[in-house]
PDB file of N, CA and C in Angstrom:
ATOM      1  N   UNK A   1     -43.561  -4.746 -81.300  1.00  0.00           N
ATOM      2  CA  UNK A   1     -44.157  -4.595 -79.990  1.00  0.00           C
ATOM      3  C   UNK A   1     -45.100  -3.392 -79.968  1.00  0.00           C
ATOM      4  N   UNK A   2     -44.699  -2.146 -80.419  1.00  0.00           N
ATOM      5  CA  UNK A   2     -45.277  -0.998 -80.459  1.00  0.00           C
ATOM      6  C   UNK A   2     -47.037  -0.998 -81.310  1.00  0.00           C
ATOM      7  N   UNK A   3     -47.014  -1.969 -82.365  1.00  0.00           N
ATOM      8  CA  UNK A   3     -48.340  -2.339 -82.720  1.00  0.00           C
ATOM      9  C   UNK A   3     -49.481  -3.064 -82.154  1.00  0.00           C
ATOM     10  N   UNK A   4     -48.687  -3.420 -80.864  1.00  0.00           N
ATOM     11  CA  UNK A   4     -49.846  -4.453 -80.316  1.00  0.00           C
ATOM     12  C   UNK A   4     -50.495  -3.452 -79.009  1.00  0.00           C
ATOM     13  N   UNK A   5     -51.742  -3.693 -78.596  1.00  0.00           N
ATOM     14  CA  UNK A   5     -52.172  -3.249 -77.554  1.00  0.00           C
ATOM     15  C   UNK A   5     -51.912  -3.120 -76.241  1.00  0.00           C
ATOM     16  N   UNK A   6     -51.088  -2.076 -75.604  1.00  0.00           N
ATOM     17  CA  UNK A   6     -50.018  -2.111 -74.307  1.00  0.00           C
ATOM     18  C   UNK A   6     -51.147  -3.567 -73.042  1.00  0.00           C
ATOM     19  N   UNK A   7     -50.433  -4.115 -72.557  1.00  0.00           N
ATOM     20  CA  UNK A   7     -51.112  -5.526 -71.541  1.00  0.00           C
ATOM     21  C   UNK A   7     -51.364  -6.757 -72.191  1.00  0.00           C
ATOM     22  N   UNK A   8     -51.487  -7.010 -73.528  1.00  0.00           N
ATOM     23  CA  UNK A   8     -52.119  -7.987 -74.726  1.00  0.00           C
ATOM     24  C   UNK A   8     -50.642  -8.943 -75.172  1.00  0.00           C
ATOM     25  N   UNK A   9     -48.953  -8.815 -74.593  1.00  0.00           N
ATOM     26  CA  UNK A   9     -48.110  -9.251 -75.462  1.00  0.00           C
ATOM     27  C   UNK A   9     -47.617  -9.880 -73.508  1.00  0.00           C
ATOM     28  N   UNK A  10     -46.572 -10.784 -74.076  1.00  0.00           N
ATOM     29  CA  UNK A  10     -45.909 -11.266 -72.601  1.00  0.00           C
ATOM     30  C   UNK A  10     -44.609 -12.100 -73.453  1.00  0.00           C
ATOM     31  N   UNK A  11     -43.572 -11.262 -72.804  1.00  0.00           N
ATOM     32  CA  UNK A  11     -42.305 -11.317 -72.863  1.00  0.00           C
ATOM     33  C   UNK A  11     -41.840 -13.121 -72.752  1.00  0.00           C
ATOM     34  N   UNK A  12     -40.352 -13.676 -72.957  1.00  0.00           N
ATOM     35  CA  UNK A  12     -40.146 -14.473 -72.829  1.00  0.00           C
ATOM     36  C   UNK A  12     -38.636 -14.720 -72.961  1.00  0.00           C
ATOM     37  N   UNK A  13     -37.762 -15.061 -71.737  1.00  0.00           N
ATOM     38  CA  UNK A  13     -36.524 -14.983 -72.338  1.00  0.00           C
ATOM     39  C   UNK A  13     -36.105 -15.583 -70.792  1.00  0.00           C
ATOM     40  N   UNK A  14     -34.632 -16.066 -71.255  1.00  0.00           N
ATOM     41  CA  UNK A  14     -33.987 -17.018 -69.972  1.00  0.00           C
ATOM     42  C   UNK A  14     -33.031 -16.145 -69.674  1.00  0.00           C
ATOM     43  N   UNK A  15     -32.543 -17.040 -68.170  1.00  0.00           N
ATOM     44  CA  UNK A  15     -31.357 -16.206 -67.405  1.00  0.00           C
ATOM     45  C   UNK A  15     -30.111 -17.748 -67.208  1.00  0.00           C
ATOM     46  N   UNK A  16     -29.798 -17.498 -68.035  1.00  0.00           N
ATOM     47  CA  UNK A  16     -28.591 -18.932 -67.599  1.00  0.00           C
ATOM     48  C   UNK A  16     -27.659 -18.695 -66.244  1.00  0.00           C
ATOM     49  N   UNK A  17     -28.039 -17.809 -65.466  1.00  0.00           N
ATOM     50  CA  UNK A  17     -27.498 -18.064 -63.843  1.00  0.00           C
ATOM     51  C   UNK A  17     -28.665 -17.836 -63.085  1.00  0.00           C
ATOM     52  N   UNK A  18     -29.576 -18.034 -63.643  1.00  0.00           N
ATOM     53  CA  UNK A  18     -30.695 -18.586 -63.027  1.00  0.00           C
ATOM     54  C   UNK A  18     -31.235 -18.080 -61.804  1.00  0.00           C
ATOM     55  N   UNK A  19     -31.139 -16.696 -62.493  1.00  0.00           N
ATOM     56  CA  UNK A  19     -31.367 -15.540 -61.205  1.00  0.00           C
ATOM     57  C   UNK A  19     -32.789 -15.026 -61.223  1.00  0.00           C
ATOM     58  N   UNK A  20     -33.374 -14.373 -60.552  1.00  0.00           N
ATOM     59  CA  UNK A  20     -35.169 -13.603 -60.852  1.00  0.00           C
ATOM     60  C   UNK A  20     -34.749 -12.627 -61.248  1.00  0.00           C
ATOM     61  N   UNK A  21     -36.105 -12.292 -61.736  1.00  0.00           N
ATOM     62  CA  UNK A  21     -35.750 -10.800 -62.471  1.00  0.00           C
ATOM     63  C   UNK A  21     -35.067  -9.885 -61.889  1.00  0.00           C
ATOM     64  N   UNK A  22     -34.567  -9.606 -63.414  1.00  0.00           N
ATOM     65  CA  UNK A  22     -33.491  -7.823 -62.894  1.00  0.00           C
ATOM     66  C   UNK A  22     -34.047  -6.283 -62.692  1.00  0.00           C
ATOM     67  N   UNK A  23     -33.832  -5.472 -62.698  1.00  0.00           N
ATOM     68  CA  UNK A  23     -34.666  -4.309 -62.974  1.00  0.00           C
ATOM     69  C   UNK A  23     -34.548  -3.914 -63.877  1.00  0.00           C
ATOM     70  N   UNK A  24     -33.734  -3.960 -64.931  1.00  0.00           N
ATOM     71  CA  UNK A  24     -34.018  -4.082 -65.779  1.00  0.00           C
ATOM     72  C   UNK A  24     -34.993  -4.736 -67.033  1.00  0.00           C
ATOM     73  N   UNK A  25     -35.496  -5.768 -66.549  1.00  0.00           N
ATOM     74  CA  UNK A  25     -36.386  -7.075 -67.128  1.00  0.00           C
ATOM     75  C   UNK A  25     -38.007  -6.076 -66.578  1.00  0.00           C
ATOM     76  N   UNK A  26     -38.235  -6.082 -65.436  1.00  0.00           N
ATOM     77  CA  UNK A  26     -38.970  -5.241 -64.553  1.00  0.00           C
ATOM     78  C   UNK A  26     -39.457  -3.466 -65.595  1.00  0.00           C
ATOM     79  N   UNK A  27     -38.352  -2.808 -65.729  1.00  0.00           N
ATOM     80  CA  UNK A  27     -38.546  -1.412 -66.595  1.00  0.00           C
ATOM     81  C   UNK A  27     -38.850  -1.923 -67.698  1.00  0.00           C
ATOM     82  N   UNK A  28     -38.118  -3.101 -68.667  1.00  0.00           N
ATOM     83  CA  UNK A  28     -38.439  -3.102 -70.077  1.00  0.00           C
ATOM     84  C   UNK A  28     -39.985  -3.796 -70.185  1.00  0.00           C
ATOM     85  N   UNK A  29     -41.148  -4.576 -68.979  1.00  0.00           N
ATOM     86  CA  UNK A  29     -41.956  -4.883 -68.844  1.00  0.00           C
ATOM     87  C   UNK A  29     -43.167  -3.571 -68.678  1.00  0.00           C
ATOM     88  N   UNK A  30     -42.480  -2.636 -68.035  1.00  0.00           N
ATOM     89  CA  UNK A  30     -42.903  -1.569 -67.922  1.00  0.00           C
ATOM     90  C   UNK A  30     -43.048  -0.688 -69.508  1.00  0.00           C
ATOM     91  N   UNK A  31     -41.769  -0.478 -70.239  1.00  0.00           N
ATOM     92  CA  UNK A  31     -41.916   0.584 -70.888  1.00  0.00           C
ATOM     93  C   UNK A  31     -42.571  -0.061 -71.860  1.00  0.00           C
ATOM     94  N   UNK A  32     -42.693  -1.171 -72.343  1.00  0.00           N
ATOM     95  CA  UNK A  32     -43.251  -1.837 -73.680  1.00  0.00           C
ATOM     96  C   UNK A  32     -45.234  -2.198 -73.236  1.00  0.00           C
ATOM     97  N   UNK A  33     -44.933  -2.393 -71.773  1.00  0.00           N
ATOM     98  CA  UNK A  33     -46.473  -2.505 -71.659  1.00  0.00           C
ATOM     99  C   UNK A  33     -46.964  -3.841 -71.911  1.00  0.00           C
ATOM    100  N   UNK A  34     -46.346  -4.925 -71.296  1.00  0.00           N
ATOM    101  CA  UNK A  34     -46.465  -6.440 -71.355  1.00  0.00           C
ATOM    102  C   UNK A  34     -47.442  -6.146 -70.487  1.00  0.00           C
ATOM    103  N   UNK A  35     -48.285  -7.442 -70.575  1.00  0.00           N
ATOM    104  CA  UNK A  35     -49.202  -8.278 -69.255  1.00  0.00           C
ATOM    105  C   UNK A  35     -47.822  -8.606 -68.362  1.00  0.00           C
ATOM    106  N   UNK A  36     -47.169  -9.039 -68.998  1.00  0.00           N
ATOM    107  CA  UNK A  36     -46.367 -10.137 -67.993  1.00  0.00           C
ATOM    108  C   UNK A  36     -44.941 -10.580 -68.483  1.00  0.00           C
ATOM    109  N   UNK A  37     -43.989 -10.705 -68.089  1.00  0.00           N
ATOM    110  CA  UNK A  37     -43.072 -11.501 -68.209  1.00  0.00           C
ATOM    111  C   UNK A  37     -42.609 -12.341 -67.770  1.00  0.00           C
ATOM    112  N   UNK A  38     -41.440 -13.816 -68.717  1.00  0.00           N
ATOM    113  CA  UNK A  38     -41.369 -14.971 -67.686  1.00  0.00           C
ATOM    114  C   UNK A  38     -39.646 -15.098 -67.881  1.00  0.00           C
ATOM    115  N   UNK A  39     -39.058 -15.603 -67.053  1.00  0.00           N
ATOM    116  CA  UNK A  39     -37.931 -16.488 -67.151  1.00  0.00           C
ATOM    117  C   UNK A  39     -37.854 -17.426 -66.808  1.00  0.00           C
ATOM    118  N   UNK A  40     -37.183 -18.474 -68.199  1.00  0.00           N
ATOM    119  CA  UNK A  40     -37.012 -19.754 -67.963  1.00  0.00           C
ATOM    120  C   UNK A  40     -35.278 -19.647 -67.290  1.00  0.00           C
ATOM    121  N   UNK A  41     -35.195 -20.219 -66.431  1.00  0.00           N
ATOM    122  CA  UNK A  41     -33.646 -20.679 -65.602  1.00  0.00           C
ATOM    123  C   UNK A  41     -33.484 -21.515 -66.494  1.00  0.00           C
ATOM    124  N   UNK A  42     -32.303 -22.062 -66.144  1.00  0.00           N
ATOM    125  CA  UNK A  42     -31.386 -22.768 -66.465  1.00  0.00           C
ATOM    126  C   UNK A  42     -31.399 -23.987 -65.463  1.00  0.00           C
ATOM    127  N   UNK A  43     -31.775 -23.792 -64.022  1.00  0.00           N
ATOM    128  CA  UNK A  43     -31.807 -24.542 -63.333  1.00  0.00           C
ATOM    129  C   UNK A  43     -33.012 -25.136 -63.018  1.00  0.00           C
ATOM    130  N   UNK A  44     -34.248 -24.607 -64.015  1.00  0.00           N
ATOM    131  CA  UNK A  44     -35.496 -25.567 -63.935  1.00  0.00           C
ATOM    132  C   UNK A  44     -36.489 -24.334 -63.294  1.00  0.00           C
ATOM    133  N   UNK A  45     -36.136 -23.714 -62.568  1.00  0.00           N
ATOM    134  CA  UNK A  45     -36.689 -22.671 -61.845  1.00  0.00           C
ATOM    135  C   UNK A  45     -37.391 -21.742 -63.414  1.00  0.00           C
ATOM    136  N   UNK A  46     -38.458 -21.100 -62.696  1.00  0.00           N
ATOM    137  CA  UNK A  46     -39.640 -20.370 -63.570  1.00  0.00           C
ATOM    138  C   UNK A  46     -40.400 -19.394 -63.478  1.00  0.00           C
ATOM    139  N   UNK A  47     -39.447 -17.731 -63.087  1.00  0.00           N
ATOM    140  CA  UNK A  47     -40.055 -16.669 -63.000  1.00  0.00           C
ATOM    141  C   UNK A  47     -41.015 -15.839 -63.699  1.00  0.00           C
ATOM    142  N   UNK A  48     -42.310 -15.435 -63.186  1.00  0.00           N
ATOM    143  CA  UNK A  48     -43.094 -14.432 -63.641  1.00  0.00           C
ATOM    144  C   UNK A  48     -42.948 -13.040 -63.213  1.00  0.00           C
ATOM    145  N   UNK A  49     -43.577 -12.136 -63.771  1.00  0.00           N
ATOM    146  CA  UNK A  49     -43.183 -10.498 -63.614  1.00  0.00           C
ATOM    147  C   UNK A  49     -44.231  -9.842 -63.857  1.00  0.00           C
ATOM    148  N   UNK A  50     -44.279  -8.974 -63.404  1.00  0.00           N
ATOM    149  CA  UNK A  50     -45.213  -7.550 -64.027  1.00  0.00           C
ATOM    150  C   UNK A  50     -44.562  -6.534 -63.416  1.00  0.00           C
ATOM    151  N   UNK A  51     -44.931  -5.438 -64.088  1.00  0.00           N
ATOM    152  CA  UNK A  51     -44.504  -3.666 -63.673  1.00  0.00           C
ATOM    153  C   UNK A  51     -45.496  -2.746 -64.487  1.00  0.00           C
ATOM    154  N   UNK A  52     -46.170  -2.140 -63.371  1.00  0.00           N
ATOM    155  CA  UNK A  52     -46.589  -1.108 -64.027  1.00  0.00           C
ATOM    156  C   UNK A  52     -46.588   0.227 -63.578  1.00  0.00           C
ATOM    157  N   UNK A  53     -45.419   0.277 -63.239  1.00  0.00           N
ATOM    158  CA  UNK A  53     -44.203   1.500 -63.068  1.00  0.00           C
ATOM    159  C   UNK A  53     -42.866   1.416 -63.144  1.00  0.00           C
ATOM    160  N   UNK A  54     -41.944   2.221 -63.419  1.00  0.00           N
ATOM    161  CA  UNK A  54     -40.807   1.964 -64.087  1.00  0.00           C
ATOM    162  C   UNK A  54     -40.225   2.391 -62.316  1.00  0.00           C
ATOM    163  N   UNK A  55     -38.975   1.396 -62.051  1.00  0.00           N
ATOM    164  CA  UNK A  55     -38.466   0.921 -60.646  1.00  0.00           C
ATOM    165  C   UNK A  55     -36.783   1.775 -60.984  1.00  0.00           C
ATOM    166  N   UNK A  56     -36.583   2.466 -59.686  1.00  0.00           N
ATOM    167  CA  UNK A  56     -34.924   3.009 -59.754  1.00  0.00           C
ATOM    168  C   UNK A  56     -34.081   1.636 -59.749  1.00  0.00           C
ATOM    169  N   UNK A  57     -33.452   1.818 -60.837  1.00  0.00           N
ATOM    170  CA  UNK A  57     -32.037   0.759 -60.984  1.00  0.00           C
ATOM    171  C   UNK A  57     -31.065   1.008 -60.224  1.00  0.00           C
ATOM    172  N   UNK A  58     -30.916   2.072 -59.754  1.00  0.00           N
ATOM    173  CA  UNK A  58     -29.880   2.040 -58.557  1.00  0.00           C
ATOM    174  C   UNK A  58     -30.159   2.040 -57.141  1.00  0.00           C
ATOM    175  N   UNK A  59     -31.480   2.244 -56.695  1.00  0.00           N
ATOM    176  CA  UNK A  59     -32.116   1.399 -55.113  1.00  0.00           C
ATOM    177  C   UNK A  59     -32.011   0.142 -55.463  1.00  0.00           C
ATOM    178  N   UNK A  60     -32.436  -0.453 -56.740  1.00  0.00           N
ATOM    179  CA  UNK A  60     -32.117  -2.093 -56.714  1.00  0.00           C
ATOM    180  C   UNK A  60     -30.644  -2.639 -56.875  1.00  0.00           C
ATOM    181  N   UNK A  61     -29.789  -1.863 -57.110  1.00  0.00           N
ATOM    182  CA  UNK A  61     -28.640  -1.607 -56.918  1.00  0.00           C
ATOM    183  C   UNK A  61     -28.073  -2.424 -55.619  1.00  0.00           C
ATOM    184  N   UNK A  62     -28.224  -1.093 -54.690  1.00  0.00           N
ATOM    185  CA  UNK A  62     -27.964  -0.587 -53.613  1.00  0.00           C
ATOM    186  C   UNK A  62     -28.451  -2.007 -52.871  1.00  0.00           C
ATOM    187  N   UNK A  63     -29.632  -2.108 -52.691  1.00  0.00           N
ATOM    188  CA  UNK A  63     -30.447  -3.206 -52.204  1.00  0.00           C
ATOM    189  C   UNK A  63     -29.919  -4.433 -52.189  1.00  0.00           C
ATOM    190  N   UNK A  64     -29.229  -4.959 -53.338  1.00  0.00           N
ATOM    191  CA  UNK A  64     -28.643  -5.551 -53.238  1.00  0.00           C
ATOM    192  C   UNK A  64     -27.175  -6.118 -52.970  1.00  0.00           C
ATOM    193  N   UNK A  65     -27.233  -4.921 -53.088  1.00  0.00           N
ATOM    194  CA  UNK A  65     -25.271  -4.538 -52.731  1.00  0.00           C
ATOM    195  C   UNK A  65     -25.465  -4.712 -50.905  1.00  0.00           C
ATOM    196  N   UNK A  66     -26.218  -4.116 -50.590  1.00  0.00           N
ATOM    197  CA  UNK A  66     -26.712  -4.482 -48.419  1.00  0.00           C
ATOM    198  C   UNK A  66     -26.791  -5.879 -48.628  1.00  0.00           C
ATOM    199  N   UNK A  67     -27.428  -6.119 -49.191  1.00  0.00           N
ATOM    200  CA  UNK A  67     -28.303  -7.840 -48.909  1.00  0.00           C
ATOM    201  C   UNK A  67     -26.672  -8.460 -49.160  1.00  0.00           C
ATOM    202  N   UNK A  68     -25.910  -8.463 -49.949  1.00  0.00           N
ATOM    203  CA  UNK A  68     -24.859  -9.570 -49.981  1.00  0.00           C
ATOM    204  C   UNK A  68     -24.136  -9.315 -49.312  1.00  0.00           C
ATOM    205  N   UNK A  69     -23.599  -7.767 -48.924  1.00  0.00           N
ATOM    206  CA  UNK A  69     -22.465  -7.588 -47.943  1.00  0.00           C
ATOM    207  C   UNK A  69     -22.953  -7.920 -46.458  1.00  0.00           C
ATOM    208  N   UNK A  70     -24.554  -8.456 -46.516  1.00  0.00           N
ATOM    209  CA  UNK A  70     -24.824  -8.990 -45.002  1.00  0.00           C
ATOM    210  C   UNK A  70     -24.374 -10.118 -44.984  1.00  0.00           C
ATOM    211  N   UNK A  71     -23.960 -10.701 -46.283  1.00  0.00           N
ATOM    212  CA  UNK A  71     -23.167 -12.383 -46.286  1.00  0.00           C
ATOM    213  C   UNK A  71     -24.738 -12.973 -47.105  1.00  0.00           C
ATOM    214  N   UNK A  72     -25.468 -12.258 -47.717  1.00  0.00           N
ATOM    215  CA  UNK A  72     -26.680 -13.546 -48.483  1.00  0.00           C
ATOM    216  C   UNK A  72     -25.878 -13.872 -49.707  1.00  0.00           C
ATOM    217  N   UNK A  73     -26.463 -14.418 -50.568  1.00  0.00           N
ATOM    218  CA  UNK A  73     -25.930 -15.422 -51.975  1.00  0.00           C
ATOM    219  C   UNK A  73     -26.754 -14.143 -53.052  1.00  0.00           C
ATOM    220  N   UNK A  74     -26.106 -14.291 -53.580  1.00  0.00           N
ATOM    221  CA  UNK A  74     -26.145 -13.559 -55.220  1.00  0.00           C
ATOM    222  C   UNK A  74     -28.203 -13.494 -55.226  1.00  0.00           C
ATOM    223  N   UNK A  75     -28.377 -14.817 -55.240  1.00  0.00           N
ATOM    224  CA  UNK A  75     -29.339 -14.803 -55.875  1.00  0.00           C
ATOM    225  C   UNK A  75     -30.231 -14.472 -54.512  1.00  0.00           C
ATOM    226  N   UNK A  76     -30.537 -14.915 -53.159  1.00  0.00           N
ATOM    227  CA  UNK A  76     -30.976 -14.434 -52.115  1.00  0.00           C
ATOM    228  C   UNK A  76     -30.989 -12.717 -51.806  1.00  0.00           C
ATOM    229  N   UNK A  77     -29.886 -12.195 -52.216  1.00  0.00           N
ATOM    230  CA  UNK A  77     -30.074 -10.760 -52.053  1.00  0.00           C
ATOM    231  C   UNK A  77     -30.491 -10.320 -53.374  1.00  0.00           C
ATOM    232  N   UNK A  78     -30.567 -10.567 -54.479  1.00  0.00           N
ATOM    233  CA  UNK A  78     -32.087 -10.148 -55.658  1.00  0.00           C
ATOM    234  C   UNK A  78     -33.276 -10.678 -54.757  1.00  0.00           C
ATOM    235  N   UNK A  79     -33.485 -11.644 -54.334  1.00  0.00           N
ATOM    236  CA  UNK A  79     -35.162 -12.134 -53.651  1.00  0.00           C
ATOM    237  C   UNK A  79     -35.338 -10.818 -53.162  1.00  0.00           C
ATOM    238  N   UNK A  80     -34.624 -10.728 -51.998  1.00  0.00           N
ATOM    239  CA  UNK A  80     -34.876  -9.780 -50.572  1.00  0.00           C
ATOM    240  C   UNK A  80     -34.672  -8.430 -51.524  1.00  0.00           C
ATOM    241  N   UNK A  81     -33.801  -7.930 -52.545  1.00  0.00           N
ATOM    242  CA  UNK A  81     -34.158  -6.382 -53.078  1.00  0.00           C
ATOM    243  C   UNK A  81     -35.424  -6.467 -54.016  1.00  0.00           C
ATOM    244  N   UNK A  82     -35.756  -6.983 -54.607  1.00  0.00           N
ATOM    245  CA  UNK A  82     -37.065  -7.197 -55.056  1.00  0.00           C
ATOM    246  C   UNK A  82     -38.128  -7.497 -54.433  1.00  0.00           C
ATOM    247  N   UNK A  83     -38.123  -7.338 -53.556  1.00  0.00           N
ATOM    248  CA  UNK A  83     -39.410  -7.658 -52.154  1.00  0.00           C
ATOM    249  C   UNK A  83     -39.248  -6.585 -51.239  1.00  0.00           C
ATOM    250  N   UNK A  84     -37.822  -5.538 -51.266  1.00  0.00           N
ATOM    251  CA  UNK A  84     -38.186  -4.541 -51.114  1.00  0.00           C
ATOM    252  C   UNK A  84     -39.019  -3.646 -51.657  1.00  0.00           C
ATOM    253  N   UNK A  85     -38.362  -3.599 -52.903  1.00  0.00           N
ATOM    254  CA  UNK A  85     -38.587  -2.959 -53.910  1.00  0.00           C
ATOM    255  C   UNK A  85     -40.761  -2.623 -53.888  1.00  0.00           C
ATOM    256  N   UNK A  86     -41.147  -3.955 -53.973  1.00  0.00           N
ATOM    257  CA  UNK A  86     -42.541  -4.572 -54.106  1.00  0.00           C
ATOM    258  C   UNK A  86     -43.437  -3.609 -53.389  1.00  0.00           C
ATOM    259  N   UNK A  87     -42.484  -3.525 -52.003  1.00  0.00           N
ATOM    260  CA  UNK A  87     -43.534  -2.820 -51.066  1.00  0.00           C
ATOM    261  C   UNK A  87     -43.954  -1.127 -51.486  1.00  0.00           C
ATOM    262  N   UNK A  88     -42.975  -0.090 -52.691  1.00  0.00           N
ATOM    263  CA  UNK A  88     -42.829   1.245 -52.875  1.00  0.00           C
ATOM    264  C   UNK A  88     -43.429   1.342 -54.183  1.00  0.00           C
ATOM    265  N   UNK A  89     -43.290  -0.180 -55.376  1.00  0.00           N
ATOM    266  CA  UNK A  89     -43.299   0.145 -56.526  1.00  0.00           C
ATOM    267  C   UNK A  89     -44.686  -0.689 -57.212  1.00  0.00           C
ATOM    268  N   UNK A  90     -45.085  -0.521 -57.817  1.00  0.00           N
ATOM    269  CA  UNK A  90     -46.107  -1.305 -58.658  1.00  0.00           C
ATOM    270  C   UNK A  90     -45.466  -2.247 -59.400  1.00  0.00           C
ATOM    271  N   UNK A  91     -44.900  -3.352 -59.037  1.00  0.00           N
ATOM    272  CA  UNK A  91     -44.192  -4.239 -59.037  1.00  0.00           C
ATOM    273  C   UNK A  91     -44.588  -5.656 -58.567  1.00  0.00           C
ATOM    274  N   UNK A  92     -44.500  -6.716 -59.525  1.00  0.00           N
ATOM    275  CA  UNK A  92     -44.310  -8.132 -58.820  1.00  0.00           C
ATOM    276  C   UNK A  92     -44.253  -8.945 -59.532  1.00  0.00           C
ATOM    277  N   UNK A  93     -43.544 -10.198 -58.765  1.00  0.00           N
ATOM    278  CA  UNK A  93     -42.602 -11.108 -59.338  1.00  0.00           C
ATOM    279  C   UNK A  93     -42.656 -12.440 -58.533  1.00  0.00           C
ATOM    280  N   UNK A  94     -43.137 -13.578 -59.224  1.00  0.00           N
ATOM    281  CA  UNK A  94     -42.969 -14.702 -57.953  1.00  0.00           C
ATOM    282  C   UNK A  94     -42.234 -16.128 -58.955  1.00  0.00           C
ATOM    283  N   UNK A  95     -42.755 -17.130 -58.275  1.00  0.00           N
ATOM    284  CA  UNK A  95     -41.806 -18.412 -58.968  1.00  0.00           C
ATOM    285  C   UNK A  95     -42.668 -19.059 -59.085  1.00  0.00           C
ATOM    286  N   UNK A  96     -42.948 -19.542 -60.414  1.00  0.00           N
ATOM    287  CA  UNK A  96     -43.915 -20.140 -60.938  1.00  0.00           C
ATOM    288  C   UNK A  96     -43.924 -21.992 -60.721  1.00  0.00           C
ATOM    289  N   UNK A  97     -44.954 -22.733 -59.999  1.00  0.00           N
ATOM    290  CA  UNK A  97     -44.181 -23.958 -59.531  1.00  0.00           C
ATOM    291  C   UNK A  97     -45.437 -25.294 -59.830  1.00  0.00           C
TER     292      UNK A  97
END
């Protein structure tokens, strides 16, 4: 990775619970310097990514820890903390269709 030109490489890897990106997926897009990253689901679903700033793992944490204890679904409170997230960070992520 380190030989190629930081924006010029784009990641590729699945989530078999078929969740959107983590923040983690998000920082390692960041620190390696992808154009882009994708996840293939499991459930057919087809996330894209970019970061070009590295995002606190524990506001996305947190974010999501609110979003489910309001009663959302696993994967609904990642949407809604990552769309927080969007509005502070140089960040984004949608569903490719």
């Amino acid at each position: 990775v380190n030989s190629y030109e930081r924006k010029k490489l784009v990641a590729l890897h699945t989530h078999p619970s078929s969740m959107p990106p983590s923040a983690a997926d998000l920082n390692a897009c960041f620190r390696h310097g992808y154009k882009a990253g994708y996840i293939a689901c499991h459930d057919g679903k087809l996330f894209a990514y970019a970061a070009d700033e590295a995002i606190n793992e524990r506001l996305y944490n947190r974010y999501s820890e609110a979003n489910l204890n309001d009663g959302m679904s696993e994967y609904d409170a990642q949407i809604a903390a990552l769309n927080e997230l969007k509005r502070n960070y140089q960040i984004d992520f949608w569903e490719v269709r």
